[in-house]
N, C-alpha and C. Protein backbone atom coordinates (compact mmCIF):
# COMPACT_ATOMS: atom_id res chain seq x y z
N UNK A 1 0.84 -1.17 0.00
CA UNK A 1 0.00 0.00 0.00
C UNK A 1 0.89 1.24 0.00
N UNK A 2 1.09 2.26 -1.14
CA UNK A 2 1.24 3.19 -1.11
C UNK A 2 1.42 4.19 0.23
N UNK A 3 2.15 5.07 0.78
CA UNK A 3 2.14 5.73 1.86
C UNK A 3 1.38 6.98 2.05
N UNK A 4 1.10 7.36 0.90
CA UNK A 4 -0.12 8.69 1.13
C UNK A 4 -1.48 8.02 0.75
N UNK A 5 -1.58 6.96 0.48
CA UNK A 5 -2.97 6.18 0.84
C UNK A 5 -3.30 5.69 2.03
N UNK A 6 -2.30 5.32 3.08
CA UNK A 6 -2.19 4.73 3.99
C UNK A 6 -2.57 5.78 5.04
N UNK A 7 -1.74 7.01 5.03
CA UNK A 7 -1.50 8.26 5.55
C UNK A 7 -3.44 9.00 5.45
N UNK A 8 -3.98 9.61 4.10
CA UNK A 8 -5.02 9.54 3.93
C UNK A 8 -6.27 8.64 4.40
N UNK A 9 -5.84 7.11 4.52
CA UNK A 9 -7.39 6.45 5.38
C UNK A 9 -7.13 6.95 6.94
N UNK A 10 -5.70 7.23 7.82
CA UNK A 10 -5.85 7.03 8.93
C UNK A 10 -6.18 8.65 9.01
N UNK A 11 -5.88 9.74 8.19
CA UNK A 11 -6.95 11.26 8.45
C UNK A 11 -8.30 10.76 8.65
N UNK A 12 -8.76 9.97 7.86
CA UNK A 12 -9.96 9.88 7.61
C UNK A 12 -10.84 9.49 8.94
N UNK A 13 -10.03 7.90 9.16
CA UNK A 13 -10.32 7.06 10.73
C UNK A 13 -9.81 8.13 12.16
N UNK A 14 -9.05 9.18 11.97
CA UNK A 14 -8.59 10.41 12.95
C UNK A 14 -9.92 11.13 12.97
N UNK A 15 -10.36 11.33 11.96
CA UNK A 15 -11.28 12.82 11.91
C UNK A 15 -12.84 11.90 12.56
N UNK A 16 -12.89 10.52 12.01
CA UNK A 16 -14.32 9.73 12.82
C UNK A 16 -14.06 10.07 13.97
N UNK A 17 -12.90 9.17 14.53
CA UNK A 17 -12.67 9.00 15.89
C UNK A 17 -12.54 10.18 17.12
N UNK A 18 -12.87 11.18 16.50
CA UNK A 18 -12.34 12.57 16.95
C UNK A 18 -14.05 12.64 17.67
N UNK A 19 -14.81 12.37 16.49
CA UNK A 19 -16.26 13.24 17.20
C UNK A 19 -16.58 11.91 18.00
N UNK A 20 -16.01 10.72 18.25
CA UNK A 20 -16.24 9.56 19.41
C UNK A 20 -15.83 10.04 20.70
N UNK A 21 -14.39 10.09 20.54
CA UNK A 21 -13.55 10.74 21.73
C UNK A 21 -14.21 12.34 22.35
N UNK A 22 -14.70 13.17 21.63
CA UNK A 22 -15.11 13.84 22.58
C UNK A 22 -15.53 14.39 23.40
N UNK A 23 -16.78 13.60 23.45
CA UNK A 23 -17.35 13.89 24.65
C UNK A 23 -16.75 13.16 26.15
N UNK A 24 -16.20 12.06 25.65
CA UNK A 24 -15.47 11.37 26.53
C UNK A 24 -14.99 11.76 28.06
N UNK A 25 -15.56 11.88 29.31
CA UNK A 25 -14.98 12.68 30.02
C UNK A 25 -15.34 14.18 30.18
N UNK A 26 -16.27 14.54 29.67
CA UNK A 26 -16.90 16.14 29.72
C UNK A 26 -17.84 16.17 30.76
N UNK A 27 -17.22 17.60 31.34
CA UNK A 27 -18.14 17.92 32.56
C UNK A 27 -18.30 18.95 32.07
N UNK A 28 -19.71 19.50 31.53
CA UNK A 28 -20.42 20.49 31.15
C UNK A 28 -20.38 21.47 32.60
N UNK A 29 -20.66 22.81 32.16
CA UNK A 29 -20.68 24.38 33.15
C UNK A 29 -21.91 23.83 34.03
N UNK A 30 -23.14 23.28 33.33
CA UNK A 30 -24.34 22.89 34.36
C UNK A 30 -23.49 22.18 35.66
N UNK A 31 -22.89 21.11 35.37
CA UNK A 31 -22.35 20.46 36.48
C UNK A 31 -21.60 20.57 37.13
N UNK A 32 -20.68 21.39 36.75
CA UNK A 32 -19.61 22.19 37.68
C UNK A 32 -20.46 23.49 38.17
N UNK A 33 -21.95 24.28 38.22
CA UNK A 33 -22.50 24.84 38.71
C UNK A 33 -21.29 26.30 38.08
N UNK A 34 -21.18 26.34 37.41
CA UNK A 34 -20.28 27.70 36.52
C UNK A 34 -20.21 28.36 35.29
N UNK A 35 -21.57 28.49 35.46
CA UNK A 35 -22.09 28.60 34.17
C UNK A 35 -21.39 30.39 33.66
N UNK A 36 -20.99 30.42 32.60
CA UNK A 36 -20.32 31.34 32.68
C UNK A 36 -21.02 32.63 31.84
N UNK A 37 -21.97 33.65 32.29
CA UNK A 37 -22.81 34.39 31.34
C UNK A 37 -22.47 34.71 29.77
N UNK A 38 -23.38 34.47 29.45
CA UNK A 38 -23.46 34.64 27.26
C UNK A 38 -23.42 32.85 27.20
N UNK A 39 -23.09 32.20 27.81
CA UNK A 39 -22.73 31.35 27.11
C UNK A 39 -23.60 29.73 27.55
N UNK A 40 -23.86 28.57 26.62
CA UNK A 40 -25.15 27.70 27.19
C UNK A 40 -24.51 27.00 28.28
N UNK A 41 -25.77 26.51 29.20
CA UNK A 41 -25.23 25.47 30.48
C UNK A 41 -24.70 24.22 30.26
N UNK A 42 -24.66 23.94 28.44
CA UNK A 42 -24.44 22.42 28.07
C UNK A 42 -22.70 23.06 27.93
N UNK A 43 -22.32 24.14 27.43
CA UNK A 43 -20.87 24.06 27.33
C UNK A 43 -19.80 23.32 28.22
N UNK A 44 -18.32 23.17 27.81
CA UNK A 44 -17.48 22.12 28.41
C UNK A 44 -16.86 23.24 29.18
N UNK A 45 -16.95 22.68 30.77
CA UNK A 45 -16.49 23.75 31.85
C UNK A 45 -15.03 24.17 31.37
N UNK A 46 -14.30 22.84 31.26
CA UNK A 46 -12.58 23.26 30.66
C UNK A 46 -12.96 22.06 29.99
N UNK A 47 -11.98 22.55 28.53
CA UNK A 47 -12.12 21.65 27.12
C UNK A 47 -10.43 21.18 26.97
N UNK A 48 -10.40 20.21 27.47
CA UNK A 48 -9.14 19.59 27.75
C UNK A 48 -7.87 19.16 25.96
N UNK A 49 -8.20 19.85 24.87
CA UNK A 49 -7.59 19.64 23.87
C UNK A 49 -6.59 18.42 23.65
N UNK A 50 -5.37 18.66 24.23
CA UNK A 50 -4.18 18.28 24.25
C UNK A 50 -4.91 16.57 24.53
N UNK A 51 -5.83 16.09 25.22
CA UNK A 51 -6.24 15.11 26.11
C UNK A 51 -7.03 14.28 25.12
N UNK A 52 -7.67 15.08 24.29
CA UNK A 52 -8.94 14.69 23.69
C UNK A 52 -7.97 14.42 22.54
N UNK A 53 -7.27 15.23 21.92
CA UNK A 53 -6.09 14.59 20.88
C UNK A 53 -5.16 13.84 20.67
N UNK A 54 -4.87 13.61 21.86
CA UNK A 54 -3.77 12.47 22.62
C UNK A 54 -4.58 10.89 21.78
N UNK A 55 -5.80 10.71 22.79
CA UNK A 55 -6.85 9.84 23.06
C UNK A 55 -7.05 9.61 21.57
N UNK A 56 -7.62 10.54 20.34
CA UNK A 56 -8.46 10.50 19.23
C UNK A 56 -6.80 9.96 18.39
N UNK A 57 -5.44 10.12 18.27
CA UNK A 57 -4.32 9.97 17.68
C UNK A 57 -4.06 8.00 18.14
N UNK A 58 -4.42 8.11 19.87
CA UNK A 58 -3.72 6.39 19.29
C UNK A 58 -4.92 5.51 19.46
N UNK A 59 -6.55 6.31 19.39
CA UNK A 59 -7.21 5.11 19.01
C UNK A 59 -7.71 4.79 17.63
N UNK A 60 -7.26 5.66 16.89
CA UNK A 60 -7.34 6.11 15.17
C UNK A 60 -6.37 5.32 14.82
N UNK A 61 -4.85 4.96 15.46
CA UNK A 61 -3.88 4.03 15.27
C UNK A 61 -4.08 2.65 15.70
N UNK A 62 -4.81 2.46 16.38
CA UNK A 62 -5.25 1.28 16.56
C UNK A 62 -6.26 1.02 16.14
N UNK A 63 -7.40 1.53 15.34
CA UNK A 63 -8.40 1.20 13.97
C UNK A 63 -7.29 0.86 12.85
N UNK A 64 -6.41 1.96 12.63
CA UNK A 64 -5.95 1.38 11.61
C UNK A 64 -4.97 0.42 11.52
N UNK A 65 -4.45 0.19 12.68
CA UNK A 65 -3.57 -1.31 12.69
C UNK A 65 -4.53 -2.35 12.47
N UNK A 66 -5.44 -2.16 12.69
CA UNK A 66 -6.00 -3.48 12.82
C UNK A 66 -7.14 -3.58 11.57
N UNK A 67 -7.70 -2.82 10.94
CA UNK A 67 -7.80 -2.29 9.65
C UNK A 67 -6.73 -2.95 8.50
N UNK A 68 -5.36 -2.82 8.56
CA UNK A 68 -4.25 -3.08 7.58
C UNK A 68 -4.03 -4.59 8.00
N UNK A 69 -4.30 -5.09 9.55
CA UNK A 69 -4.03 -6.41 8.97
C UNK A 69 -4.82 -7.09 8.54
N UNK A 70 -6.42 -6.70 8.77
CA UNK A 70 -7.62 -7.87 8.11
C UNK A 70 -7.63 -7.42 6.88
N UNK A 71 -7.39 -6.41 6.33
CA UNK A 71 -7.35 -5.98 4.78
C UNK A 71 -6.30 -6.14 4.18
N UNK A 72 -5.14 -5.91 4.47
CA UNK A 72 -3.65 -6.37 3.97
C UNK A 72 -3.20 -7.58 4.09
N UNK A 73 -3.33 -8.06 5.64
CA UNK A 73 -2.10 -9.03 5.83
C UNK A 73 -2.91 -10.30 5.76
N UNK A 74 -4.48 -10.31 6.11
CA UNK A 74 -5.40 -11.45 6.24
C UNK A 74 -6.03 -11.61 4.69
N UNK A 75 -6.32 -10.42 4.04
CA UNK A 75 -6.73 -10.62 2.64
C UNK A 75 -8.78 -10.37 2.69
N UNK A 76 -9.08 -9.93 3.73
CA UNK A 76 -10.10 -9.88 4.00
C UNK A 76 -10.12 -8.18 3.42
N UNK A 77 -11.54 -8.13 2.71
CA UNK A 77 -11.95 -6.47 2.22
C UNK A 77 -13.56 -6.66 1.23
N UNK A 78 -13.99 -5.89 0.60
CA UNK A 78 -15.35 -6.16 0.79
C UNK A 78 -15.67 -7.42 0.03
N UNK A 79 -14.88 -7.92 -0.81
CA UNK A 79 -15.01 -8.79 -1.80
C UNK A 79 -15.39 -10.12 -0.50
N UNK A 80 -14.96 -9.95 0.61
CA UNK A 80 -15.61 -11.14 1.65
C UNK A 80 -16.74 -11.10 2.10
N UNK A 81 -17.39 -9.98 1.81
CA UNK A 81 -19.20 -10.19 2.43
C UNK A 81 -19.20 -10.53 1.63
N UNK A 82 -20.52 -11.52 1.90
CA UNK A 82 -21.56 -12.43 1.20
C UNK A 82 -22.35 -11.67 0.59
N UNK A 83 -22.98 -12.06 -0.77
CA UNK A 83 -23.78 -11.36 -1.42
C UNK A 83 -24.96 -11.91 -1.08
N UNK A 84 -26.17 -11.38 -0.32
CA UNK A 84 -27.00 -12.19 0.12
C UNK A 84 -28.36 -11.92 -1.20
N UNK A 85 -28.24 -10.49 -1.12
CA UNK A 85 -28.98 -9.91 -2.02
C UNK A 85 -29.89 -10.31 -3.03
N UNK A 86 -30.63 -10.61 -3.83
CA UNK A 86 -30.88 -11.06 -5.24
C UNK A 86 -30.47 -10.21 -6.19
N UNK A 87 -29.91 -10.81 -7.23
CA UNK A 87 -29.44 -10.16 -8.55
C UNK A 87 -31.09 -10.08 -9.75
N UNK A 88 -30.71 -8.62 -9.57
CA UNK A 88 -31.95 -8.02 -10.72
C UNK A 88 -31.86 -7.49 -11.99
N UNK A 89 -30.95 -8.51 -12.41
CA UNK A 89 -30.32 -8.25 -14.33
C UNK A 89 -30.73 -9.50 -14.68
């Protein structure tokens, strides 16, 4: 596999895994009772970045390790689902 193909699926599996990871661990202003005026009670009291990117970087690496070996190294990719379907030609 090419390296900017490789590079390109795991942006891709980064950018899913990103809106998984974030709520992860959020304590909204309602619950810390700090709600901070202008702004809604659902907001994230402190939005921990560095934490939430850490988290979204090696579980995006571990989709895609494990991604490259059932598709690469096992030979498994869509051509292994079953066509259950009926054919309408």
């Amino acid at each position: 596999m090419p390296l900017f193909s490789a590079f390109a699926i795991y942006f891709i599996i980064w950018w899913l895994t990103l809106f998984i990871v974030l709520p992860l661990g959020l304590r909204t202003q309602a619950e810390e009772n700090e709600v901070v005026p202008g702004s809604v009670e659902s907001a994230p009291a402190r939005f921990r970045a560095l934490r939430v990117f850490l988290m979204t970087t090696v579980l995006a690496a571990v989709i895609q390790l494990a991604w490259y070996i059932l598709s690469v190294k096992l030979g498994y990719g869509l051509d292994a689902i079953p066509q259950f379907a009926p054919k309408f030609y």
